[in-house]
N, C-alpha and C. Protein backbone atom coordinates (compact mmCIF):
# COMPACT_ATOMS: atom_id res chain seq x y z
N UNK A 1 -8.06 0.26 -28.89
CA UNK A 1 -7.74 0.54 -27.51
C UNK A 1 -6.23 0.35 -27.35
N UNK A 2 -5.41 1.63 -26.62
CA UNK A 2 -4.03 1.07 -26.56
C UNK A 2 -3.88 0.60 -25.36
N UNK A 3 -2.87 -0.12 -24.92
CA UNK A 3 -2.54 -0.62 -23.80
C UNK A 3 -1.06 -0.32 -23.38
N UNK A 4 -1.04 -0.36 -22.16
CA UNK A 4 0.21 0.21 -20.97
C UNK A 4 1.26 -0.77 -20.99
N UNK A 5 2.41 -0.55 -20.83
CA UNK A 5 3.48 -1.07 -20.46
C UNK A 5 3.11 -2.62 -19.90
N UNK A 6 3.79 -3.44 -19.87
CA UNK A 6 3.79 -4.63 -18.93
C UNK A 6 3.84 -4.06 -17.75
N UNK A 7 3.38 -4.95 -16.91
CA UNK A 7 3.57 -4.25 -15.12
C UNK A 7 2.77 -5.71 -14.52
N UNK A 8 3.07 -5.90 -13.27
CA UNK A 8 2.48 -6.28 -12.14
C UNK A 8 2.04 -5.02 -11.12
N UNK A 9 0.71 -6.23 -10.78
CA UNK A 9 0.32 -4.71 -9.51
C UNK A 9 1.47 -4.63 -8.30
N UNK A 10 0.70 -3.68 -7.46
CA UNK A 10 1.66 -3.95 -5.95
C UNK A 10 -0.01 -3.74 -5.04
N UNK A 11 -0.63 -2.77 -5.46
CA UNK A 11 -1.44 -2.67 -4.64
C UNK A 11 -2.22 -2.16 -5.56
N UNK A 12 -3.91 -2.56 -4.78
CA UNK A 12 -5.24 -1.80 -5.41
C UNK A 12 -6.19 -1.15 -4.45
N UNK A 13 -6.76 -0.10 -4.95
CA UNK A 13 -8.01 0.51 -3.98
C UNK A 13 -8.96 0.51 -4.68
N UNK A 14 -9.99 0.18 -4.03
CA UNK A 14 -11.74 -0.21 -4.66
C UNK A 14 -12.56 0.60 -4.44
N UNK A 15 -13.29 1.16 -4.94
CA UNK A 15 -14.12 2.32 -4.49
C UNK A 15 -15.23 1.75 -5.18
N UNK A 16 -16.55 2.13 -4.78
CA UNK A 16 -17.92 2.14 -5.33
C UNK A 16 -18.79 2.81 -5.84
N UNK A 17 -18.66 2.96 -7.23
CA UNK A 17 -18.94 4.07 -8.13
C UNK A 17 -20.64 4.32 -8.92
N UNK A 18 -20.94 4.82 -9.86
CA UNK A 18 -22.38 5.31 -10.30
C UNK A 18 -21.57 3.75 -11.22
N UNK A 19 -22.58 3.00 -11.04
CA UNK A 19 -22.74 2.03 -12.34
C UNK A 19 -21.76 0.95 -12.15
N UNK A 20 -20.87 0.70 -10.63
CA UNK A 20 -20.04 -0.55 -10.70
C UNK A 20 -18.94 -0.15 -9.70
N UNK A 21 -17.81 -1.02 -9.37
CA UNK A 21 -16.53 -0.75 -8.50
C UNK A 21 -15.71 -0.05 -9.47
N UNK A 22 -14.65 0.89 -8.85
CA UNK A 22 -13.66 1.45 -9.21
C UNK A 22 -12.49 1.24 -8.95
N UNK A 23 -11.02 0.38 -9.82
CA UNK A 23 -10.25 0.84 -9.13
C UNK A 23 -8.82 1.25 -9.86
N UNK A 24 -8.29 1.56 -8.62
CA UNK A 24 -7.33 1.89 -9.00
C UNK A 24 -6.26 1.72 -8.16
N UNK A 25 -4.88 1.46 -9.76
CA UNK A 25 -4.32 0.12 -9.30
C UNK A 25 -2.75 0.75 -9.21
N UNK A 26 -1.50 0.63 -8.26
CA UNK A 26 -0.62 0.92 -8.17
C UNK A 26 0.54 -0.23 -8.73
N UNK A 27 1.23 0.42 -10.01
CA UNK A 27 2.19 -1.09 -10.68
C UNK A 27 3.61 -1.44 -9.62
N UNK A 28 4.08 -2.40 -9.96
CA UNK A 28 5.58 -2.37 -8.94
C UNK A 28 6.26 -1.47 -9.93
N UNK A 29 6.13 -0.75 -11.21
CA UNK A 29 7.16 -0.61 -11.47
C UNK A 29 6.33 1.28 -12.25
N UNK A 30 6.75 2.13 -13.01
CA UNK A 30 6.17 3.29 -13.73
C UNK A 30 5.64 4.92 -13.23
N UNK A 31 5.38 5.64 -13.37
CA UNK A 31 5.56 6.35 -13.01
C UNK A 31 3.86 7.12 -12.84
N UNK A 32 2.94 6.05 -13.37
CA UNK A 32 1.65 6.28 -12.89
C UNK A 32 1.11 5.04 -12.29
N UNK A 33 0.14 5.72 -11.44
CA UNK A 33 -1.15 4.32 -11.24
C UNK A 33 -2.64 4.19 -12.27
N UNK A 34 -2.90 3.44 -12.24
CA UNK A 34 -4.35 3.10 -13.04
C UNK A 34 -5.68 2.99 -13.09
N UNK A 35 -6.69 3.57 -13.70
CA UNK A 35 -7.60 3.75 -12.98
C UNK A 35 -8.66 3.17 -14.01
N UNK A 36 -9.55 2.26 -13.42
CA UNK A 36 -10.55 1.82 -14.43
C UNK A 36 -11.92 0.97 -13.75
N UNK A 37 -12.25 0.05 -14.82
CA UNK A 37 -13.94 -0.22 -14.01
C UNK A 37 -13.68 -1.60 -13.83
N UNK A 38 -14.23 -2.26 -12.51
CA UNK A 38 -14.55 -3.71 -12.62
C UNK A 38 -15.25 -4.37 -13.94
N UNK A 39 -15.10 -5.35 -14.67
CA UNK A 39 -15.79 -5.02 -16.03
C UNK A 39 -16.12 -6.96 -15.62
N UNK A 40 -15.35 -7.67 -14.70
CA UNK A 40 -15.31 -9.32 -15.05
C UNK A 40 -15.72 -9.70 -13.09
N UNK A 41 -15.69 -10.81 -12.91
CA UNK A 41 -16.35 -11.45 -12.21
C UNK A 41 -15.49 -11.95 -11.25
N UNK A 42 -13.70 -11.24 -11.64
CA UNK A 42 -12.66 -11.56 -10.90
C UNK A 42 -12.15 -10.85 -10.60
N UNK A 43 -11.89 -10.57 -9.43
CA UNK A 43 -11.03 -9.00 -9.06
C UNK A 43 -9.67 -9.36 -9.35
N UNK A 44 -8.80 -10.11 -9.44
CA UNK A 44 -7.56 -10.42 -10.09
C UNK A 44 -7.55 -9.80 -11.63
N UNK A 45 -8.19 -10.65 -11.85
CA UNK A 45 -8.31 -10.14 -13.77
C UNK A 45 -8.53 -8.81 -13.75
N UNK A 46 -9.58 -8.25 -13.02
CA UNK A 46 -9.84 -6.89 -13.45
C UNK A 46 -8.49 -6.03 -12.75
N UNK A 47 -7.81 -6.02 -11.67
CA UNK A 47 -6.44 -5.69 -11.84
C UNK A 47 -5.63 -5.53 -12.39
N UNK A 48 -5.68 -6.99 -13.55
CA UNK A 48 -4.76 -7.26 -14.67
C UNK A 48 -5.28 -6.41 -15.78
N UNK A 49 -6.91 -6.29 -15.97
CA UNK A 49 -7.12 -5.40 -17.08
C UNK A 49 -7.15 -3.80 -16.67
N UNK A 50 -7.36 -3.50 -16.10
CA UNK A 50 -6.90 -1.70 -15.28
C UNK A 50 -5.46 -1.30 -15.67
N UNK A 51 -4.73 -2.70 -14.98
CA UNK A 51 -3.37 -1.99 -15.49
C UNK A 51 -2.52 -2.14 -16.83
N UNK A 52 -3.32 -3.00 -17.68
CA UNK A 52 -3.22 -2.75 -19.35
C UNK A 52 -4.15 -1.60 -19.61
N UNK A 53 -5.37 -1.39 -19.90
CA UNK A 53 -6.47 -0.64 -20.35
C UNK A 53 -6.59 0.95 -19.90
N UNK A 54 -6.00 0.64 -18.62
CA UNK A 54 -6.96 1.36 -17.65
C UNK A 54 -6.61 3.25 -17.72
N UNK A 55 -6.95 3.97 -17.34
CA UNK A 55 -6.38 5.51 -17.98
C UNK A 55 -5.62 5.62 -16.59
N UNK A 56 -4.54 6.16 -16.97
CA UNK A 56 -3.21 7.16 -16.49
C UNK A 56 -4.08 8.11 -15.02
N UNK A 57 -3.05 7.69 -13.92
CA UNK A 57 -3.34 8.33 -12.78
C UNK A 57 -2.50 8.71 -11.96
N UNK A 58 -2.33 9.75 -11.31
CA UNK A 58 -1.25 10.49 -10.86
C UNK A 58 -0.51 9.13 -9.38
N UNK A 59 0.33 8.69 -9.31
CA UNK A 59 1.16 8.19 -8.49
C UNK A 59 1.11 8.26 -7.32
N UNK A 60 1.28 9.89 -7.02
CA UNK A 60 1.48 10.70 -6.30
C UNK A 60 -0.06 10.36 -5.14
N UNK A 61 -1.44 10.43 -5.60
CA UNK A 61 -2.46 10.44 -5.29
C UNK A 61 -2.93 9.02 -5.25
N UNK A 62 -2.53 8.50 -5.97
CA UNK A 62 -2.71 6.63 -5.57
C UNK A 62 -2.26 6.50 -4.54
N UNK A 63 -0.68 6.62 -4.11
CA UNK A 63 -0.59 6.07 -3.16
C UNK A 63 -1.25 6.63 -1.33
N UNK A 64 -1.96 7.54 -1.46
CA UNK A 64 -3.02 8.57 -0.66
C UNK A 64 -3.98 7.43 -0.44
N UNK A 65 -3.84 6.73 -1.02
CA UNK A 65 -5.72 5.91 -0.83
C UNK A 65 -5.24 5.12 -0.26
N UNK A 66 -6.86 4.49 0.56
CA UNK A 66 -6.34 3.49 1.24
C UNK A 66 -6.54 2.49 0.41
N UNK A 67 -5.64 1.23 0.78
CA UNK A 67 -5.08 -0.04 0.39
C UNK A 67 -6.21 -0.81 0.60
N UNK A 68 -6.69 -1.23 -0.67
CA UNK A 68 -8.06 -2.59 -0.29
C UNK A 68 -7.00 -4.14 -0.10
N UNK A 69 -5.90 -4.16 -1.45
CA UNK A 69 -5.56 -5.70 -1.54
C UNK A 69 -3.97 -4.96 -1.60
N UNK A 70 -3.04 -5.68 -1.12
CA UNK A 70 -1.57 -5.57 -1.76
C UNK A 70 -1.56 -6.66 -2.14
N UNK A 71 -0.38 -6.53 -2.82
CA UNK A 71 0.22 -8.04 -3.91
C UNK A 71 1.84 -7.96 -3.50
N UNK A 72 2.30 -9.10 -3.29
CA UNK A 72 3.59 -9.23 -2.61
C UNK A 72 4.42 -9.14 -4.08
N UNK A 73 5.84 -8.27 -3.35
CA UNK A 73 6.96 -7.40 -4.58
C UNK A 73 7.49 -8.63 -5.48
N UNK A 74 8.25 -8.27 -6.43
CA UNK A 74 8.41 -9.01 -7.94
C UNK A 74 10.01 -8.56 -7.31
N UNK A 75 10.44 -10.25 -7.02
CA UNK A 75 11.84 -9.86 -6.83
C UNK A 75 13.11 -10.39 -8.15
N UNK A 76 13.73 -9.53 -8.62
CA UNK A 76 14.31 -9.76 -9.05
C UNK A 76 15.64 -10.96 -9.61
């Protein structure tokens, strides 16, 4: 399995899918968002694993959804 860039989230949207939650996750930083399955018992972690694991999603259309959780910005 390869995995994505380092990143923190900024924001996630949850959806409820055939067989579990969906989400998909917007990084503070790249030029996609992420899209993958609740797989753990923590919605943090599974954030953290979406946006290592998770497959490539247009940016553009992430940020279209609505906002379940934001995560406050990574200041420099």
């Amino acid at each position: 399995m390869s995995t994505n860039k380092p990143n923190k989230p900024k924001q996630v949207s949850w959806f409820n899918g055939c067989g579990g939650r969906i989400g998909v996750v917007v990084g503070q930083t790249g030029e996609h968002a992420y899209i993958g399955m609740a797989l753990r018992h923590d919605e943090d972690a599974d954030v953290e694993h979406i946006l290592l694991y998770g497959a490539k999603f247009p940016l553009a259309a992430a940020l279209l959804l609505p906002v379940s959780k934001s995560y406050p910005s990574e200041e420099s």
